[in-house]
Protein backbone atom coordinates (compact mmCIF):
# COMPACT_ATOMS: atom_id res chain seq x y z
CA UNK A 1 -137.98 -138.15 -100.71
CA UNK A 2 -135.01 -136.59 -99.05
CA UNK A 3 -133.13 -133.66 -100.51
CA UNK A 4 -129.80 -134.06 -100.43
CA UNK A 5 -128.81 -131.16 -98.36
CA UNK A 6 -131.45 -132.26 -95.73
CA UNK A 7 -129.83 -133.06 -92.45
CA UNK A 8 -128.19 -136.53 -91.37
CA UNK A 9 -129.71 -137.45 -88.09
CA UNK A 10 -128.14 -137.43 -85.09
CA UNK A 11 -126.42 -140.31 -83.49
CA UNK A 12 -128.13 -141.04 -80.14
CA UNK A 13 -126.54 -140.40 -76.85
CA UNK A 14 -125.33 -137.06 -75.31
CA UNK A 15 -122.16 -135.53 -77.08
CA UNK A 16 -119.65 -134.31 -74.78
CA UNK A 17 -120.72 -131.46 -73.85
CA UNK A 18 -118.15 -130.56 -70.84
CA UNK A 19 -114.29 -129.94 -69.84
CA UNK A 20 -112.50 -133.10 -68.96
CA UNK A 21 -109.78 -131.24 -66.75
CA UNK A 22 -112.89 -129.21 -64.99
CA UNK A 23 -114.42 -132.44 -64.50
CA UNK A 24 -111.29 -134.34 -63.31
CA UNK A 25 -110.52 -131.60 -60.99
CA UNK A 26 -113.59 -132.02 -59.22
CA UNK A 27 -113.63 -135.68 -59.10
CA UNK A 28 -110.23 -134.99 -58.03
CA UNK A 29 -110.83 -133.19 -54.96
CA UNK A 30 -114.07 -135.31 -54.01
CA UNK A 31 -112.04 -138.41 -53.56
CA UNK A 32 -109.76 -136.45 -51.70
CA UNK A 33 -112.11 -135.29 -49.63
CA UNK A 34 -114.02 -138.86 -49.04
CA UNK A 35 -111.92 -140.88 -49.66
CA UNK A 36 -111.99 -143.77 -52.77
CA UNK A 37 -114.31 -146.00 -51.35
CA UNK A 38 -116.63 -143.61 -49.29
CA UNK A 39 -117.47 -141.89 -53.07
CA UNK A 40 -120.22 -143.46 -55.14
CA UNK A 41 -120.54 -142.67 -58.99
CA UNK A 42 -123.89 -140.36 -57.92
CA UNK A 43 -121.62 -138.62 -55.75
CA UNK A 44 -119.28 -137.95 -59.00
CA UNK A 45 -121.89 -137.31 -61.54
CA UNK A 46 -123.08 -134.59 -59.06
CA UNK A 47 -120.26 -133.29 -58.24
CA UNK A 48 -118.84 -133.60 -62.19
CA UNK A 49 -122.10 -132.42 -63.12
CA UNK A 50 -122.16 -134.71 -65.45
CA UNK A 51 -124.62 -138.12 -66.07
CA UNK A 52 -123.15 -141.86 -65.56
CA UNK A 53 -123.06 -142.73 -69.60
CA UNK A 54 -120.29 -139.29 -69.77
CA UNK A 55 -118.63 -140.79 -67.13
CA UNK A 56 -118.44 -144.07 -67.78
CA UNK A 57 -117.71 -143.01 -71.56
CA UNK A 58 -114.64 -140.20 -70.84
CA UNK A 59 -112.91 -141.76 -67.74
CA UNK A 60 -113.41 -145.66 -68.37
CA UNK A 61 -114.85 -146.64 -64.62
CA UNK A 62 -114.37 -145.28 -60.82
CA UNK A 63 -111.07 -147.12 -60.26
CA UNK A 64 -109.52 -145.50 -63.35
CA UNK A 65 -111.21 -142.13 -63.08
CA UNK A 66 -109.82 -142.28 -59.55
CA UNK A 67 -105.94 -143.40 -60.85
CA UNK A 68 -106.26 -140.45 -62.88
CA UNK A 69 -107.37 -138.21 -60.67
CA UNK A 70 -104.45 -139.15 -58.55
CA UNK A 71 -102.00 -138.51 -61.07
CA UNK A 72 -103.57 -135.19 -61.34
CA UNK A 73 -102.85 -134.73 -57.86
CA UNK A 74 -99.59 -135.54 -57.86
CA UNK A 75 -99.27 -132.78 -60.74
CA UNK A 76 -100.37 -130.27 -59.22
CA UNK A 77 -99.18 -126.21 -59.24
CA UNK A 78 -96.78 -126.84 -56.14
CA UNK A 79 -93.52 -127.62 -55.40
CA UNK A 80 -93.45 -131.04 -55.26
CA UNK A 81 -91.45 -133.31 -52.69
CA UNK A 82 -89.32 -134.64 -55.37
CA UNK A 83 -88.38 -131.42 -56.31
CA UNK A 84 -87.23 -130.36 -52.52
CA UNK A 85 -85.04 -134.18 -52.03
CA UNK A 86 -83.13 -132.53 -55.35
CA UNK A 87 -82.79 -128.82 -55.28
CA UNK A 88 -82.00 -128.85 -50.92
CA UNK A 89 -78.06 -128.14 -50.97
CA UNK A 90 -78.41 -131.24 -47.79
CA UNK A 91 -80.03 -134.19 -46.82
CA UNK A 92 -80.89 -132.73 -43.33
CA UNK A 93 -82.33 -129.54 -45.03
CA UNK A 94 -83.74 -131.60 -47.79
CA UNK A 95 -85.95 -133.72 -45.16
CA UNK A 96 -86.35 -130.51 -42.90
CA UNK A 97 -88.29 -128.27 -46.09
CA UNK A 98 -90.08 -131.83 -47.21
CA UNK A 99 -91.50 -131.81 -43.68
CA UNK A 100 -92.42 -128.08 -43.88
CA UNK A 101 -93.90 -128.43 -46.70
CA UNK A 102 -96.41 -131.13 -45.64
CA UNK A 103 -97.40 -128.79 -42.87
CA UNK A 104 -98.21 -125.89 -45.10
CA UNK A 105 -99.68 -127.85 -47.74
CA UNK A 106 -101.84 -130.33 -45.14
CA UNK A 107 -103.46 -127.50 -43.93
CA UNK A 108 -103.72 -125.33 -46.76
CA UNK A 109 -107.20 -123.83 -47.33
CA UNK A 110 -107.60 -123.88 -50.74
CA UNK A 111 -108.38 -127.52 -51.09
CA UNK A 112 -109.42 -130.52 -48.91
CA UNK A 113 -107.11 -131.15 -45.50
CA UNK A 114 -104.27 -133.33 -46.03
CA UNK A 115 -102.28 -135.54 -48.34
CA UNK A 116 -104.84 -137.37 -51.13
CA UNK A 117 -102.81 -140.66 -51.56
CA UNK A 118 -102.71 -141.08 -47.62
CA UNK A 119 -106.22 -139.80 -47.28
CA UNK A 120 -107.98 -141.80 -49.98
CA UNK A 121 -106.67 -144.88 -48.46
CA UNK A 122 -108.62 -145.08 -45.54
CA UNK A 123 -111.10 -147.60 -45.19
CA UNK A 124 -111.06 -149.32 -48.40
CA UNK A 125 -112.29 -152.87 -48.64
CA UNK A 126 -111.31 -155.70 -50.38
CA UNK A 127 -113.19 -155.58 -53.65
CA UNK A 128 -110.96 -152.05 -54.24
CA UNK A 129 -107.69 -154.15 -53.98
CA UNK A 130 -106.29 -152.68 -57.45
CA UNK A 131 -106.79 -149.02 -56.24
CA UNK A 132 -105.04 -149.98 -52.47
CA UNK A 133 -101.93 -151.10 -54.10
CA UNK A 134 -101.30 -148.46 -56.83
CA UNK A 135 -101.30 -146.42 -53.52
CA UNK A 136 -99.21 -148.10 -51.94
CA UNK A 137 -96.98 -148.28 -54.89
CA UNK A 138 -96.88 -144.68 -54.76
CA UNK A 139 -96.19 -144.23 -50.98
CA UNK A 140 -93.52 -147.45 -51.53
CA UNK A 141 -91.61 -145.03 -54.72
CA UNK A 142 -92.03 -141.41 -51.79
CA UNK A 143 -90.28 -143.81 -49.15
CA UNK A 144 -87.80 -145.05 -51.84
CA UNK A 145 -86.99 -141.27 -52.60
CA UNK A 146 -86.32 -140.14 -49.23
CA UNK A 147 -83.76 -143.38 -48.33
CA UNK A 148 -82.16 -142.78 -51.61
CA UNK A 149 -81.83 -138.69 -50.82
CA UNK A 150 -80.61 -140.42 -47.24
CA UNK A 151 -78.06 -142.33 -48.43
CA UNK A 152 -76.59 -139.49 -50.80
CA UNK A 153 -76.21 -137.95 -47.78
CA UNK A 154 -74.55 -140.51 -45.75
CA UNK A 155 -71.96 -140.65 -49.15
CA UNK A 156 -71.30 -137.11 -48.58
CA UNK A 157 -70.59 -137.37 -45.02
CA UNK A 158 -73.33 -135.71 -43.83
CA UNK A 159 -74.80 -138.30 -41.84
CA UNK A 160 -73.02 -141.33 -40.00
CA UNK A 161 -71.49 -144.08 -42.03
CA UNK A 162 -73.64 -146.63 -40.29
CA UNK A 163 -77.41 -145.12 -40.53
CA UNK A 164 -80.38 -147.12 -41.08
CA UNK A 165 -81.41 -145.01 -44.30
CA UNK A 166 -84.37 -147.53 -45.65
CA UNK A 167 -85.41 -147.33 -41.42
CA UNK A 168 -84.63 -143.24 -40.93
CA UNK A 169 -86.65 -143.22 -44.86
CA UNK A 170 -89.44 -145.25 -43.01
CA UNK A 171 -89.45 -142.82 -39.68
CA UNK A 172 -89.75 -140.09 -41.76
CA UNK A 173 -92.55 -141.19 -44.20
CA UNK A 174 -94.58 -142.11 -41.11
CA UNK A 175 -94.62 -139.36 -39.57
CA UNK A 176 -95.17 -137.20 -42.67
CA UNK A 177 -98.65 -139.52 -43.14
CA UNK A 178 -99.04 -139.21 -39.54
CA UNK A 179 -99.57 -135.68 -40.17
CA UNK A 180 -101.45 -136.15 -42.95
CA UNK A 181 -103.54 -137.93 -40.50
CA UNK A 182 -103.87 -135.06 -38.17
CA UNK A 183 -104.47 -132.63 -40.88
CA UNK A 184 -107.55 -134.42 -41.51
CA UNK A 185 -108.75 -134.12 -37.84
CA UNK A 186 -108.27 -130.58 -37.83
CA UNK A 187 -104.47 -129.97 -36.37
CA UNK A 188 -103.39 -126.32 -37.43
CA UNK A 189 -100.88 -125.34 -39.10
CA UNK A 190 -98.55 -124.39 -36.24
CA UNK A 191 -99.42 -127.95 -34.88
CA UNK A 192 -97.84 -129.64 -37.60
CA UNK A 193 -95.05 -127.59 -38.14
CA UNK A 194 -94.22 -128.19 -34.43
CA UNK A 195 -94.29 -131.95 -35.15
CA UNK A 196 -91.92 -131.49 -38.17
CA UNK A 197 -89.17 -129.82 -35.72
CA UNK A 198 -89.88 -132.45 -32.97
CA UNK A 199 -89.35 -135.08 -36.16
CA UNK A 200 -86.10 -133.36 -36.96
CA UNK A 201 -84.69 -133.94 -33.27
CA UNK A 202 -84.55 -137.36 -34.23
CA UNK A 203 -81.71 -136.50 -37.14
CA UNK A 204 -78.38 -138.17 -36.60
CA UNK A 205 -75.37 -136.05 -35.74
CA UNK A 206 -72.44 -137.43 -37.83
CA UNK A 207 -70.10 -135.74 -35.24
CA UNK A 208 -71.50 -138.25 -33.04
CA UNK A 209 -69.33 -141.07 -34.92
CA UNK A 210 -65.88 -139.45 -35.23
């Protein structure tokens, strides 16, 4: 007969034993460094050190554990590029320190080499549909930003009253993945920030139009 300060038993299954942002964080930088569809759920587990049923439990499935992961990424401890379009006192220096930026972040040693939504991308297939367009969503809203920071600055005079800003938003984004791109394939530092100053040659000189 039981006493009735004996013990309840224990619900099967593992209790979670481990910290969610640790475990995001890693997840977080093994995507970006394989990419989405190049990471299996062993690869996670290992690198989570945690087993499938945790996984599968905490974070849903890959897709979502990879959407938040993302949006962990995009929160990160840096200045972001949103940030720069605002606080630059110009469009020309607010494109000029985005492009900066991407150098010195791209190549930064403290994490994987280049940008995660750009790098992620590659070489997904068709059954990860979902996960290709929230990415492109989010490169679609960084364009968006940078034509909309563009065409302040055409408001303001600074740029001609005819620019293309959804094509000079486009140029822009490109090259930024572009280096993102090269980052990947081992261009240094200096490298990319000598592609950001090429990229700024290309700016429109509103004295051109009076």
């Amino acid at each position: 007969m039981q006493t009735k300060d004996a013990k309840e038993p224990r619900a099967r299954g593992r209790p979670r034993g481990f910290d969610r942002d640790e475990a995001l964080e890693r997840a977080m930088e093994l995507f970006w460094r394989q990419g989405y569809e190049s990471t299996s759920i062993s690869d996670l587990t290992k690198a989570m050190n945690i087993n499938p049923p945790s996984l599968y439990a905490t974070f849903g499935d890959k897709a979502r554990l990879f959407l938040e992961a993302i949006e962990r990424y995009g929160c990160k401890g840096r200045q972001s590029p949103e940030s720069i379009l605002e606080e630059a006192p110009s469009a020309r220096e607010a494109i000029e320190r985005l492009l900066q930026n991407a150098a010195r972040e791209f190549t930064d040693t403290c994490h994987p080499p280049g940008c995660m939504v750009v790098s992620a991308a590659t070489n997904c297939s068709a059954s990860s549909a979902y996960v290709q367009q929230a990415l492109a969503a989010r490169r679609k809203m960084a364009e968006a930003k940078i034509r909309m920071r563009l065409e302040r600055g055409m408001k303001s005079g600074e740029l001609p009253p005819r620019t293309a800003c959804a094509s000079l938003a486009k140029f822009y984004t490109t090259v930024i993945e572009g280096m993102s791109i090269q980052a990947r394939d081992g261009a240094s530092r200096k490298s990319l920030l000598a592609t950001a100053a090429a990229a700024m040659r290309a700016w429109p000189d509103a004295r051109s139009e009076r």
